[in-house]
N, C-alpha and C. Protein backbone atom coordinates (compact mmCIF):
# COMPACT_ATOMS: atom_id res chain seq x y z
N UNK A 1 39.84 -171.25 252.72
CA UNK A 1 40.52 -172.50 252.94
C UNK A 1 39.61 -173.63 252.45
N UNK A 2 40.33 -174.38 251.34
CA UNK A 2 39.31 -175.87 251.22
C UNK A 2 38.90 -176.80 251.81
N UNK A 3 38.52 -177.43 252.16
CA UNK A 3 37.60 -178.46 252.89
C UNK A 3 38.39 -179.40 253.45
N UNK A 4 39.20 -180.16 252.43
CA UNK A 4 40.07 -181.24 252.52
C UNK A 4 41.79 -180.41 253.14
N UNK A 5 42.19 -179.58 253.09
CA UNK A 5 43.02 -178.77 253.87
C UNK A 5 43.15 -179.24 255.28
N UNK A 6 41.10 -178.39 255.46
CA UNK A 6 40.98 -177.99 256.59
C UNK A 6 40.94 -179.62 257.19
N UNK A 7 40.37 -180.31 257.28
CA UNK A 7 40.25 -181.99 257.46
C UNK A 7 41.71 -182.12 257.95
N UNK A 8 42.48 -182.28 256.95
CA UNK A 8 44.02 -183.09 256.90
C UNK A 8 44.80 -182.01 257.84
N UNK A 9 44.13 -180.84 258.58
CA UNK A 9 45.07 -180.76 259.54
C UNK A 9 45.42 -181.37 260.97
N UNK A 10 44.22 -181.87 260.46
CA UNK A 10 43.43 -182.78 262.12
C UNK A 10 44.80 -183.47 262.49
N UNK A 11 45.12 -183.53 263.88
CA UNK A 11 46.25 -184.39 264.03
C UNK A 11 46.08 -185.86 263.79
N UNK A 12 47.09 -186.33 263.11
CA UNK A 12 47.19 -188.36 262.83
C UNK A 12 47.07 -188.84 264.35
N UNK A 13 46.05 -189.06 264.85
CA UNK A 13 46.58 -189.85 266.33
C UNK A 13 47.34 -189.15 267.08
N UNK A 14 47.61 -188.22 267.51
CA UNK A 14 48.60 -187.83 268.24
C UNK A 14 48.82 -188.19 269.73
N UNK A 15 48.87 -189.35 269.60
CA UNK A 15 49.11 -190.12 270.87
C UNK A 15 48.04 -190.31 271.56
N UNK A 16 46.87 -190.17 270.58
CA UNK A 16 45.32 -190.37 271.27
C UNK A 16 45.11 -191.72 271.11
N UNK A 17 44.29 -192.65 271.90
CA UNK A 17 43.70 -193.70 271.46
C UNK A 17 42.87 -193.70 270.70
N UNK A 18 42.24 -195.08 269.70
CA UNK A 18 42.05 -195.01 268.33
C UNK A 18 40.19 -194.48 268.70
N UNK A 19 39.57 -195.19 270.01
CA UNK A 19 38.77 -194.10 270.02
C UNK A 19 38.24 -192.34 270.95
N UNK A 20 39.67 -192.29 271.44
CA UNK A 20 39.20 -190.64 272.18
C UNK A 20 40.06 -189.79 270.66
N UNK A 21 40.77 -190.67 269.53
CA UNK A 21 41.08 -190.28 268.21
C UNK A 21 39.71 -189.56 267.52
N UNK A 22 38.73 -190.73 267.78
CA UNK A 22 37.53 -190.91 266.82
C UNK A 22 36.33 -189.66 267.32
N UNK A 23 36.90 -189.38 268.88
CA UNK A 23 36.09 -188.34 269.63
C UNK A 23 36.02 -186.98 269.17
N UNK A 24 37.51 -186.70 268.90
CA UNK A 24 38.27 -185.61 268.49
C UNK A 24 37.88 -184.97 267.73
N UNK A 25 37.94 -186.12 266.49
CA UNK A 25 37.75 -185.58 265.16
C UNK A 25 36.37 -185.35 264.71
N UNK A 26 35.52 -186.13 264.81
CA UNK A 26 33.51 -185.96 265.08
C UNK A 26 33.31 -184.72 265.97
N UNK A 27 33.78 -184.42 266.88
CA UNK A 27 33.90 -183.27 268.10
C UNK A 27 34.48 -181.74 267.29
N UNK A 28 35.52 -181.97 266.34
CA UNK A 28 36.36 -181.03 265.66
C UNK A 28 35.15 -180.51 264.19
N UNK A 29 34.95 -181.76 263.59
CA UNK A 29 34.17 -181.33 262.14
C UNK A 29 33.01 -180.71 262.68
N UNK A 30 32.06 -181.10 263.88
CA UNK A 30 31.21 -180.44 264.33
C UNK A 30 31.30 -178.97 264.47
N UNK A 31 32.65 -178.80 265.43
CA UNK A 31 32.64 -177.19 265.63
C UNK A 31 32.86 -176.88 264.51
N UNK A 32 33.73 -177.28 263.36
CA UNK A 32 33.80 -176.41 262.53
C UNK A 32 32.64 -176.09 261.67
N UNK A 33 31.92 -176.93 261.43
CA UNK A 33 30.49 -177.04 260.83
C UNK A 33 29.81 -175.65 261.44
N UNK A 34 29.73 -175.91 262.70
CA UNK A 34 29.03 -174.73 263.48
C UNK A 34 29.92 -173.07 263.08
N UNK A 35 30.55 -173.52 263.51
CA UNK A 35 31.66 -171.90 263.25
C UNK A 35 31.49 -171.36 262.00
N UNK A 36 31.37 -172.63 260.47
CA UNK A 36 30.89 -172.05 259.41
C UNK A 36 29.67 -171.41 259.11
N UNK A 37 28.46 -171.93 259.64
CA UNK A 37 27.04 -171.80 260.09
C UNK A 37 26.96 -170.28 260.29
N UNK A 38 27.85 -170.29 261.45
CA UNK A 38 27.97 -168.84 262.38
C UNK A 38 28.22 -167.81 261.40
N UNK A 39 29.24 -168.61 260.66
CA UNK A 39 29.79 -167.32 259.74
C UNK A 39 29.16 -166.98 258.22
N UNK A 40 28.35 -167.88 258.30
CA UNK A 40 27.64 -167.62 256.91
C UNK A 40 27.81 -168.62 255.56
N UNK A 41 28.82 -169.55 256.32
CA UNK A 41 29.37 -170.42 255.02
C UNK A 41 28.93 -171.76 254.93
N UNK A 42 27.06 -171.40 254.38
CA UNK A 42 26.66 -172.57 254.87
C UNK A 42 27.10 -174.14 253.64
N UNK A 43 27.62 -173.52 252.53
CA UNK A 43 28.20 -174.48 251.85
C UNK A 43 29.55 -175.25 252.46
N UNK A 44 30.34 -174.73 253.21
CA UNK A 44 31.28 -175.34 254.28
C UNK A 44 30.30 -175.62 255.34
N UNK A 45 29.48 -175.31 255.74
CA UNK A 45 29.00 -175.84 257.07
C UNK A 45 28.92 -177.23 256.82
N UNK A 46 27.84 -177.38 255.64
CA UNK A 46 27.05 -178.73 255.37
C UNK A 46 28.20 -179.68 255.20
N UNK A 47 29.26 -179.20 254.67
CA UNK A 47 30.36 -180.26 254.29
C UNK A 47 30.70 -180.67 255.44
N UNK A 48 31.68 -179.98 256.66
CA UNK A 48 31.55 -180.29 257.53
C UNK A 48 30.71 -181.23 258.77
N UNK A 49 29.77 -181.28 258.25
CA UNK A 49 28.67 -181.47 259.40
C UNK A 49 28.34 -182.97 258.56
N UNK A 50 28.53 -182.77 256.89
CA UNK A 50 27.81 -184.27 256.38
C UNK A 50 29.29 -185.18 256.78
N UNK A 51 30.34 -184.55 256.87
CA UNK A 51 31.60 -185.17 257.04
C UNK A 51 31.18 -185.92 258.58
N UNK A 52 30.98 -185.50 259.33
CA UNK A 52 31.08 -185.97 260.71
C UNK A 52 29.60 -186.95 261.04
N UNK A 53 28.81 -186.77 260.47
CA UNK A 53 27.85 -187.56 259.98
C UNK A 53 28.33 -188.76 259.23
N UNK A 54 29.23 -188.88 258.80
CA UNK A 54 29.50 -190.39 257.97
C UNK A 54 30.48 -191.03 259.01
N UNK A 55 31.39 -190.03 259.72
CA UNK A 55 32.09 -190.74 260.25
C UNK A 55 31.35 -191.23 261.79
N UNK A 56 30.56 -190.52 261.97
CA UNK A 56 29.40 -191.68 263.08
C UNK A 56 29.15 -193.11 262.90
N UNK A 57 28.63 -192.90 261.34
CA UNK A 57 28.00 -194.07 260.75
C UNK A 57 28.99 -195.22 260.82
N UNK A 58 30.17 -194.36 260.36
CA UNK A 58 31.17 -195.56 259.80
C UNK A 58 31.90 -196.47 261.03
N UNK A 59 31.58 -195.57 262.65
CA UNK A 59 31.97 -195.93 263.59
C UNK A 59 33.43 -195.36 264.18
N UNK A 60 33.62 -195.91 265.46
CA UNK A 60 35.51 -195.42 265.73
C UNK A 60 36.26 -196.60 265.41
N UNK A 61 37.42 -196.63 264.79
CA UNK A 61 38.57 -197.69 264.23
C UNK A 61 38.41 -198.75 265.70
N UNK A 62 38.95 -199.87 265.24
CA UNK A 62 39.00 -201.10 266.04
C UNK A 62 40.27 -201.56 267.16
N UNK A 63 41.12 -200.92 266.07
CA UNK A 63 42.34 -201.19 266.96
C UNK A 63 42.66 -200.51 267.60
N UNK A 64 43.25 -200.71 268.98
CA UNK A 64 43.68 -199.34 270.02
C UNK A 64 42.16 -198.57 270.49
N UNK A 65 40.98 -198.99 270.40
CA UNK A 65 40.04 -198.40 270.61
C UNK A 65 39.82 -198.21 272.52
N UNK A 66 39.85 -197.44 272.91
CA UNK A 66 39.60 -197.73 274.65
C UNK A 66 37.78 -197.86 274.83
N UNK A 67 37.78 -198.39 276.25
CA UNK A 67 36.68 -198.83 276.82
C UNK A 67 35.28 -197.77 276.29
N UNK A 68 35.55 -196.75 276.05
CA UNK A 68 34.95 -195.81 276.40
C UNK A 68 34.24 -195.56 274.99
N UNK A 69 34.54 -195.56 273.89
CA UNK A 69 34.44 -195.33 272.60
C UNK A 69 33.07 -195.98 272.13
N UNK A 70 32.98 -197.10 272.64
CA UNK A 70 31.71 -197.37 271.96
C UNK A 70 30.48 -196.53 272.85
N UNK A 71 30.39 -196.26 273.86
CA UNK A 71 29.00 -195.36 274.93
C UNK A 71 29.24 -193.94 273.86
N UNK A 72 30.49 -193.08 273.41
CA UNK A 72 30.15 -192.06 273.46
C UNK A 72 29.84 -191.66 271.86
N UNK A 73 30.06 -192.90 270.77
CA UNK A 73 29.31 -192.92 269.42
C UNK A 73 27.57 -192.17 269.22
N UNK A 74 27.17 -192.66 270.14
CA UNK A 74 25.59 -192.66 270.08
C UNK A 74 25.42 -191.02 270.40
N UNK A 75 26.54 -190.70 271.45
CA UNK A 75 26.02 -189.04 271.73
C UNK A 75 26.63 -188.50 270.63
N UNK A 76 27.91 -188.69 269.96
CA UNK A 76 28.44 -188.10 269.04
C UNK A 76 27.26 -187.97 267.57
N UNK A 77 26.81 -188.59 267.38
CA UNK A 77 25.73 -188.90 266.56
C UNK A 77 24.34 -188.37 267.03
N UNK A 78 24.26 -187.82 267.93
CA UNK A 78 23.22 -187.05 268.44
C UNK A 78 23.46 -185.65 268.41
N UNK A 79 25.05 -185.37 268.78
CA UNK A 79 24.96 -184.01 268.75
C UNK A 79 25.30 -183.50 267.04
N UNK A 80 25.75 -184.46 266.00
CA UNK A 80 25.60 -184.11 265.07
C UNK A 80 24.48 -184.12 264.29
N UNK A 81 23.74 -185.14 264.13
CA UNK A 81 22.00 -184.79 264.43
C UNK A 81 21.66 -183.33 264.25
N UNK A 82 21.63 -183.30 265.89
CA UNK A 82 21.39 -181.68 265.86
C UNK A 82 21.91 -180.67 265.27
N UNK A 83 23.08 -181.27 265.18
CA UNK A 83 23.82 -179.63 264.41
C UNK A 83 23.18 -179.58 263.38
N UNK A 84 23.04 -180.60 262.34
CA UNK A 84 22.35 -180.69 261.11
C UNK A 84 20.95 -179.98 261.10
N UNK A 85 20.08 -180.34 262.21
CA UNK A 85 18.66 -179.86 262.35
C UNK A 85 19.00 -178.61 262.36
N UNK A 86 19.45 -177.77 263.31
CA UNK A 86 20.15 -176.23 263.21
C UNK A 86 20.49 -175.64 262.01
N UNK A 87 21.54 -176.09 260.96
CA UNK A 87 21.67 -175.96 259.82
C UNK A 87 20.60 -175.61 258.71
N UNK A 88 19.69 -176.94 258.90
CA UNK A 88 18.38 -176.57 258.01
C UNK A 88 17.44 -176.22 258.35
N UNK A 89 17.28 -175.62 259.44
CA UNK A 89 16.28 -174.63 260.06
C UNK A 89 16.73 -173.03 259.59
N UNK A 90 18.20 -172.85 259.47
CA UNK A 90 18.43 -171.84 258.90
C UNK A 90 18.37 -171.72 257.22
């Protein structure tokens, strides 16, 4: 399965707010990053994992964002961090 497939199945918002949206999906590319890792596909891993890495950077959307979204950026960006360190340790 290609990369961008796997991405665009992510649900549009599905009635999530714009940031437990932003949780989801950083939370989702991670596991899959990892699951590729697991499985040997470390050319999907990295994609994965650099994917959820930009979208840290880039932040969670503005509008519809709930209270909560900006505290849990910093861990989201920590645990992808790590996944990355994991990655290139292997």
């Amino acid at each position: 399965m290609l990369l961008g497939e796997e991405v665009s199945e992510f649900p549009q918002n599905g009635g999530l707010t714009g940031g437990r949206a932003f949780e989801e999906l950083v939370a989702s590319l991670n596991s899959r990053g990892m699951h590729a890792l697991q499985a040997g596909s470390h050319d999907e891993a990295l994609q994965f994992l650099t994917m959820a890495k930009t979208a840290c950077a880039t932040g969670a959307p503005t509008p519809g964002c709930d209270a909560g979204a900006g505290n849990s950026r910093p861990r989201l960006e920590a645990v992808t961090l790590n996944n990355l360190g994991c990655f290139y340790k292997r």
